[in-house]
Protein backbone atom coordinates (compact mmCIF):
# COMPACT_ATOMS: atom_id res chain seq x y z
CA UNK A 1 20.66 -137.71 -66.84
CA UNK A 2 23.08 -140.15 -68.19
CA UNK A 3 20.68 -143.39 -66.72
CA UNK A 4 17.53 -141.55 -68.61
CA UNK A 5 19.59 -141.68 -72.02
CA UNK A 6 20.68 -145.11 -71.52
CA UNK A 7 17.41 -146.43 -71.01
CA UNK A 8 16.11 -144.43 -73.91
CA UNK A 9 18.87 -146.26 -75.78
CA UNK A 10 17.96 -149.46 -74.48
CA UNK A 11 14.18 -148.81 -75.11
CA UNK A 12 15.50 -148.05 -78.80
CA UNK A 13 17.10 -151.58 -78.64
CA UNK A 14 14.01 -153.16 -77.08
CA UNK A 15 11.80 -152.11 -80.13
CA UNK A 16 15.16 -153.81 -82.42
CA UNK A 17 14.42 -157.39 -80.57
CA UNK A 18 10.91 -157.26 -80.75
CA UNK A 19 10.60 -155.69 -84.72
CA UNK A 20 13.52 -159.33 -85.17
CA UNK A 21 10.83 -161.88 -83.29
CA UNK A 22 7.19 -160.26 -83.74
CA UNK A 23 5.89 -160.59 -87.33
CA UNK A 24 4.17 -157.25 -88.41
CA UNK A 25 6.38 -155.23 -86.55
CA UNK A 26 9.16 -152.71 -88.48
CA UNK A 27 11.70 -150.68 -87.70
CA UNK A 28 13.61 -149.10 -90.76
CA UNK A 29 16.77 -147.91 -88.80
CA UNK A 30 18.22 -146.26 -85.68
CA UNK A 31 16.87 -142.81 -85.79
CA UNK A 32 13.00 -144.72 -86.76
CA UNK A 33 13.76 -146.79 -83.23
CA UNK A 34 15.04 -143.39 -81.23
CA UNK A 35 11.82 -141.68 -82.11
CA UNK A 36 9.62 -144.29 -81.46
CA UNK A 37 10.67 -145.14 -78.49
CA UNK A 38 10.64 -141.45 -77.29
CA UNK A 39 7.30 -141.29 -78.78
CA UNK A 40 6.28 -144.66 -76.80
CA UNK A 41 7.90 -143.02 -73.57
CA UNK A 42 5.56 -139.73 -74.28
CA UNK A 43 2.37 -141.85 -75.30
CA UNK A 44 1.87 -144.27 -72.40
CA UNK A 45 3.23 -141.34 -69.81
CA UNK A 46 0.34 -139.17 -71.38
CA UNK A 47 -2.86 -140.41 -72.99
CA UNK A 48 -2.14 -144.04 -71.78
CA UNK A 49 -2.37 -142.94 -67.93
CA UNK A 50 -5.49 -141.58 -68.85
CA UNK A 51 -6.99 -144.23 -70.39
CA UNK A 52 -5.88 -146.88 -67.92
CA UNK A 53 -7.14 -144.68 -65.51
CA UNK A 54 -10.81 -144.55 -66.82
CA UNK A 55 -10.49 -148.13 -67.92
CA UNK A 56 -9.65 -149.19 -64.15
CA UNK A 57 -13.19 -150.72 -63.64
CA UNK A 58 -12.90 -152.72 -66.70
CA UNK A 59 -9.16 -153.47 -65.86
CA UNK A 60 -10.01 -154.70 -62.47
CA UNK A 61 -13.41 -156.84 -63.83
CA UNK A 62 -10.60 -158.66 -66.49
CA UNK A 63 -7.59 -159.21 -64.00
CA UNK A 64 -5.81 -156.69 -66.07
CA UNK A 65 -6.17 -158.29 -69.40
CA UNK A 66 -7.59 -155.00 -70.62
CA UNK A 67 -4.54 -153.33 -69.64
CA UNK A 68 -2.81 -155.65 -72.58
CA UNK A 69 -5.11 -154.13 -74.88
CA UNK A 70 -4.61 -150.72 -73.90
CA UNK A 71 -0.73 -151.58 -74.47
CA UNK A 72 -1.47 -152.76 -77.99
CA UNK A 73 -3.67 -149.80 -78.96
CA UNK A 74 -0.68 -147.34 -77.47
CA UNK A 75 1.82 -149.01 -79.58
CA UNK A 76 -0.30 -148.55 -82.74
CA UNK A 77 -0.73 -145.05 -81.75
CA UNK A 78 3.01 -144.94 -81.71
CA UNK A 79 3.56 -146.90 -84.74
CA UNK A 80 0.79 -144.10 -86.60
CA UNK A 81 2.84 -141.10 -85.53
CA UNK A 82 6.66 -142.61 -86.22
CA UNK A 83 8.26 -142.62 -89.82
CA UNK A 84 9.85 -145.97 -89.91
CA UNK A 85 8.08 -147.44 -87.28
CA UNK A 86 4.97 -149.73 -88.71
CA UNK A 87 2.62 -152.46 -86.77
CA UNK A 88 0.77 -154.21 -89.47
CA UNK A 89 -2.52 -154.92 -87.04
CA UNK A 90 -3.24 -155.46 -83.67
CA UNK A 91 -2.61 -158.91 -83.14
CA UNK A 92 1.32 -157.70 -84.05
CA UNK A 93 0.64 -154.79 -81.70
CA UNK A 94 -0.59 -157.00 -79.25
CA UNK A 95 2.14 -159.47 -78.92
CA UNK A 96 4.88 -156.61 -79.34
CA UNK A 97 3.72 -154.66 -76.61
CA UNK A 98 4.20 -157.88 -74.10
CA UNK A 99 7.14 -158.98 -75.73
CA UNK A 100 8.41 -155.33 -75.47
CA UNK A 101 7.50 -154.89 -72.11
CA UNK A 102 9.31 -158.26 -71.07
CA UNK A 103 12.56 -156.81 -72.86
CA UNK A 104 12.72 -153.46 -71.56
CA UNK A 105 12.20 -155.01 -68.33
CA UNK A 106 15.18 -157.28 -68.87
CA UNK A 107 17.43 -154.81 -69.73
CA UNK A 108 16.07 -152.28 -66.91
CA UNK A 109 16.82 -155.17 -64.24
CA UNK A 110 20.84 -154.22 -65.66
CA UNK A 111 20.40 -150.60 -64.74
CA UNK A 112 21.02 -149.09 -61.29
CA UNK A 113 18.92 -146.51 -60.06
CA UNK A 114 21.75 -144.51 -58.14
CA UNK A 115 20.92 -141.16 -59.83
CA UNK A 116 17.10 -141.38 -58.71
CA UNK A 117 17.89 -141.49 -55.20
């Protein structure tokens, strides 16, 4: 429980690095970054499965470029929902979700995954 909180936390801090280095992307506070990165979490664990996996064809003809895209869109759907949270276009979205996805990857290398076992 305590490893799912910190990386919710760290997710939070993920979407603080990449609202400081991607232009067009905003974050207003703490709470704005809490929410949106639950909100991320929920998005890409619900209608983004989904969509990647009707989009697998096209993901598999484009080496997974498409999957970028399908990133981008997510986070825009995130951004749309979120108070606080704002992605002015999708070439912002675009280059937030990879940069995001590179961070929270970083800081998930720091984690341990004891509890999950």
């Amino acid at each position: 429980m305590t490893n799912l909180l910190l990386r919710w936390v760290l997710s939070a801090a993920a979407l603080f690095v990449v609202a400081y280095f991607v232009p067009g992307v905003h974050v207003t506070g703490i709470l704005a970054a809490l929410i949106a990165a639950a909100v991320i979490g929920l998005v890409n664990a619900t209608l983004g499965s989904v969509i990647k996996f009707l989009a697998l064809p096209i993901r598999i003809l484009t080496l997974g470029i498409a999957s970028l895209v399908i990133n981008a869109l997510m986070l825009m759907l995130s951004a749309a929902l979120v108070p606080g949270f704002r992605v002015d276009g999708f070439i912002a979205a675009f280059i937030g979700s990879i940069v995001l996805s590179l961070v929270t990857a970083l800081f998930g290398m720091f984690l341990s995954d004891s509890e999950s076992k």
